[in-house]
Protein backbone atom coordinates (compact mmCIF):
# COMPACT_ATOMS: atom_id res chain seq x y z
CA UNK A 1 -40.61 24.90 20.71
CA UNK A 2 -37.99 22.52 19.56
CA UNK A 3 -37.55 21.70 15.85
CA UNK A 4 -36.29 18.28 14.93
CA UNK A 5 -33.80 17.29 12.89
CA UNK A 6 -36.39 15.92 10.16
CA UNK A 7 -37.85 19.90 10.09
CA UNK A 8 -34.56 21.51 9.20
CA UNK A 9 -34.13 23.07 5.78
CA UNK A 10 -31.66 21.19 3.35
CA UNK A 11 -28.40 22.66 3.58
CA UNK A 12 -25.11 21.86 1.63
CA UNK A 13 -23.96 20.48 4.74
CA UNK A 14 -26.89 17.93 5.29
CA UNK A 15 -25.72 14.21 4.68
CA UNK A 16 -27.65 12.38 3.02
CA UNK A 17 -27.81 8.58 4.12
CA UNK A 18 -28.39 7.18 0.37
CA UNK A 19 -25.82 9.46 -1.22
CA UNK A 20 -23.41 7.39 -3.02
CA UNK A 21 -20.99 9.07 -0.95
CA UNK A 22 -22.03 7.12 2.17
CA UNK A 23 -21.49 4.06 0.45
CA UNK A 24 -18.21 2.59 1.85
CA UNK A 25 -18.62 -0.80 0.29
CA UNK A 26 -14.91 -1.89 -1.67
CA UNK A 27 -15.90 -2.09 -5.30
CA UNK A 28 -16.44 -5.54 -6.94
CA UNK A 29 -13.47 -4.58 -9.63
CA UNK A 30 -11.32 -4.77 -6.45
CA UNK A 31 -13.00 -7.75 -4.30
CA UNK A 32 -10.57 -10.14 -6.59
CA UNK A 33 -7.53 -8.20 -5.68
CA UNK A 34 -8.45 -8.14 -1.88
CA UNK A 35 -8.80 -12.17 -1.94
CA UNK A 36 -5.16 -12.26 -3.62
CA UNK A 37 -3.66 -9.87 -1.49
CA UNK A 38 -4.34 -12.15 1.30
CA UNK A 39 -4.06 -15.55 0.33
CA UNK A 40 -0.68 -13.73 -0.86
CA UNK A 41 -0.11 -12.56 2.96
CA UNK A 42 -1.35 -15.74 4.24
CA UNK A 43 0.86 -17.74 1.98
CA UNK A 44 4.01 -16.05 1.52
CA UNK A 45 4.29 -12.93 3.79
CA UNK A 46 3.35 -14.60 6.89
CA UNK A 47 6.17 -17.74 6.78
CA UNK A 48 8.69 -15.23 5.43
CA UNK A 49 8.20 -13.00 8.53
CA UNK A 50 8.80 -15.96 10.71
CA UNK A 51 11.95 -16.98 8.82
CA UNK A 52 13.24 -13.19 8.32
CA UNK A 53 12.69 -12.97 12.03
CA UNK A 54 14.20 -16.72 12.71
CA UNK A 55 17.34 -15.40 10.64
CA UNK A 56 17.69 -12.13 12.60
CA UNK A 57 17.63 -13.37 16.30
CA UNK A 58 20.72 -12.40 18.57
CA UNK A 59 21.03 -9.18 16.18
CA UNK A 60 22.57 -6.03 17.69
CA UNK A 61 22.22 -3.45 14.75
CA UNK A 62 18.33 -2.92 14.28
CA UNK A 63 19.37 -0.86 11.02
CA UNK A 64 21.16 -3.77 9.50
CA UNK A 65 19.81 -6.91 7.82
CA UNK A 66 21.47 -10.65 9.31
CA UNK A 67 22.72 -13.14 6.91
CA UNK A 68 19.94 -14.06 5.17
CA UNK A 69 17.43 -11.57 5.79
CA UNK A 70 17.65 -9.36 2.99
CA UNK A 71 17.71 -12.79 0.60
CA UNK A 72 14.13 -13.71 2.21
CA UNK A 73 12.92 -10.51 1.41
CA UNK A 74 13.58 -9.78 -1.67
CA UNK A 75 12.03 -13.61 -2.82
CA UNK A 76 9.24 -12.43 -1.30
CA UNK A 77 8.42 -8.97 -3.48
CA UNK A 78 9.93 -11.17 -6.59
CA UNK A 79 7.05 -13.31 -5.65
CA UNK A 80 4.49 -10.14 -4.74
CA UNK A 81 5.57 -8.44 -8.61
CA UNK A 82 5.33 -11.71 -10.36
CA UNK A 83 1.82 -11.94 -9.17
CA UNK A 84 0.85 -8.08 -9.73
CA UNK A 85 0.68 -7.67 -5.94
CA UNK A 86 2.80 -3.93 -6.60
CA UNK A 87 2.38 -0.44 -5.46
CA UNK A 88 -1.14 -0.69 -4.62
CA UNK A 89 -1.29 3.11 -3.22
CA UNK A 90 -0.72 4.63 -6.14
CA UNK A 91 -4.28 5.82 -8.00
CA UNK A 92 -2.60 5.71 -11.51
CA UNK A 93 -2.81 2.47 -13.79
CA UNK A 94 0.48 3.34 -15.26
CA UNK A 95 2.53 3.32 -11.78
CA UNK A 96 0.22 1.59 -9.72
CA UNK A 97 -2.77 -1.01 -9.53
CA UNK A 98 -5.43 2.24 -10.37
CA UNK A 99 -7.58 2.09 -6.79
CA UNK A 100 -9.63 4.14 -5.50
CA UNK A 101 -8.61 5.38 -2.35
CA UNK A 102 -11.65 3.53 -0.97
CA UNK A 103 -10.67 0.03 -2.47
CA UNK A 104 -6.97 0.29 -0.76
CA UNK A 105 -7.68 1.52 2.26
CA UNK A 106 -9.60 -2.07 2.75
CA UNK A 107 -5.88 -3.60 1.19
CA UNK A 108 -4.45 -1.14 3.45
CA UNK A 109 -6.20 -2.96 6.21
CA UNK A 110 -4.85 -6.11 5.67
CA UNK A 111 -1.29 -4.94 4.98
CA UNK A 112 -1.17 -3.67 8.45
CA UNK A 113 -2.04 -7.29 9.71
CA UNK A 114 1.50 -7.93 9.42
CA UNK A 115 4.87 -5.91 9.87
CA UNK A 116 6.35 -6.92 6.54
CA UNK A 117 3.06 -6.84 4.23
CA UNK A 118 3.83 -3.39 2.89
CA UNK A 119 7.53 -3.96 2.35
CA UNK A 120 6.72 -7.06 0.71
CA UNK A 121 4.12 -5.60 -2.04
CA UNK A 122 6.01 -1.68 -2.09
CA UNK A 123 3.37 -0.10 0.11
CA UNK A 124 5.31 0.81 2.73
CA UNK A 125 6.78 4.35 4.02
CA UNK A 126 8.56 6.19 3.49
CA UNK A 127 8.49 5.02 -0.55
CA UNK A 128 5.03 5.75 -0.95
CA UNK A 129 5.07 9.20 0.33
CA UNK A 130 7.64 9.85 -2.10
CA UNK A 131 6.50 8.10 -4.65
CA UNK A 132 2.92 10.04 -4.05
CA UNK A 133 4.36 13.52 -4.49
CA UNK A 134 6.60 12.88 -7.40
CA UNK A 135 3.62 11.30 -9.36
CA UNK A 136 1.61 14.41 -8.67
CA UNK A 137 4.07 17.27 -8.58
CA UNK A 138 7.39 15.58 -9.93
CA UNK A 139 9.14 17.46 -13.35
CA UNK A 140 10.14 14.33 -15.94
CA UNK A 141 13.38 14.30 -14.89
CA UNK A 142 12.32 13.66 -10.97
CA UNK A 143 9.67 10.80 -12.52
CA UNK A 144 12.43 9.42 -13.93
CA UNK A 145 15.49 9.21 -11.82
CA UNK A 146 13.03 8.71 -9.29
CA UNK A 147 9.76 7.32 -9.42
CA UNK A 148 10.64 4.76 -11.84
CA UNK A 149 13.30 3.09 -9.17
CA UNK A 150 11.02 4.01 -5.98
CA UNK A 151 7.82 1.99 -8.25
CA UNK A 152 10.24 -1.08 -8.74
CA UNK A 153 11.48 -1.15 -5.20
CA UNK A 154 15.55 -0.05 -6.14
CA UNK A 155 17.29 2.42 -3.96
CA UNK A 156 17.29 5.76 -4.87
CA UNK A 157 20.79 7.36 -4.67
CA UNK A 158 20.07 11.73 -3.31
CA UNK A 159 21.69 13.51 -5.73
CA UNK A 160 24.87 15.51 -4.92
């Protein structure tokens, strides 16, 4: 005799489809953000990646920036902090936009939708990997010598 899945005993394990859990909706706090993020992409990110690319044809070094390249850029997160498009990843209000993981992972999505997205609103690697750890596990003096410039997009100098 077969039991069915409807006969089995609770466990811890069972899912439950109405637990909140289950509920992968982005929160309305967020929906706003998501809309900005990308008439932001759609905007500014997308004919900056055409003209960043435009300015970097013929190009030997692929570590290098062209003339021009680096300028384009940088309008661009001007542009993306002006607006409070800024380290999205980050789940603290005070060094980031306070999502749940949930909420960016739906911003995450349309980051990806272009190559310069995450550069363009500091949500790209390998910055927000370090940024990550030395939120969570960083003494003061690592939050700031280096959080602070990773969370405002400045180059971190390694210490001797």
């Amino acid at each position: 005799m077969s039991v069915s899945t409807a006969d089995k005993a609770d466990s811890s394990f069972a899912l439950n489809p109405m637990d909140e859990l289950n509920d992968l909706r982005m929160s309305a706090k967020a929906l706003p953000l998501l809309d900005h993020v990308k008439r932001f992409i759609r905007e500014t990110v997308n004919p900056m990646s055409e003209e960043f690319e435009r300015l970097g044809e013929g190009k030997t070094d692929i570590w290098s920036y062209a003339p021009g390249q680096l300028e384009v850029l940088e309008a661009a997160k001007d542009k993306a902090k002006a607006e409070g498009l800024w380290n999205f990843f980050l789940p603290n209000a005070e060094t980031g936009e306070g999502l749940a993981n949930l909420d960016y992972a739906y911003i995450a999505v349309e980051l990806g939708k272009n190559r310069m997205a995450s550069e363009c609103m500091n949500c790209a690697a390998p910055d927000t990997g370090n940024m990550e750890v030395l939120e969570r596990v960083g003494t003061p003096e690592q939050k700031r010598s280096g959080l602070s410039p990773c969370c405002a997009a400045k180059s971190v100098q390694p210490s001797p």
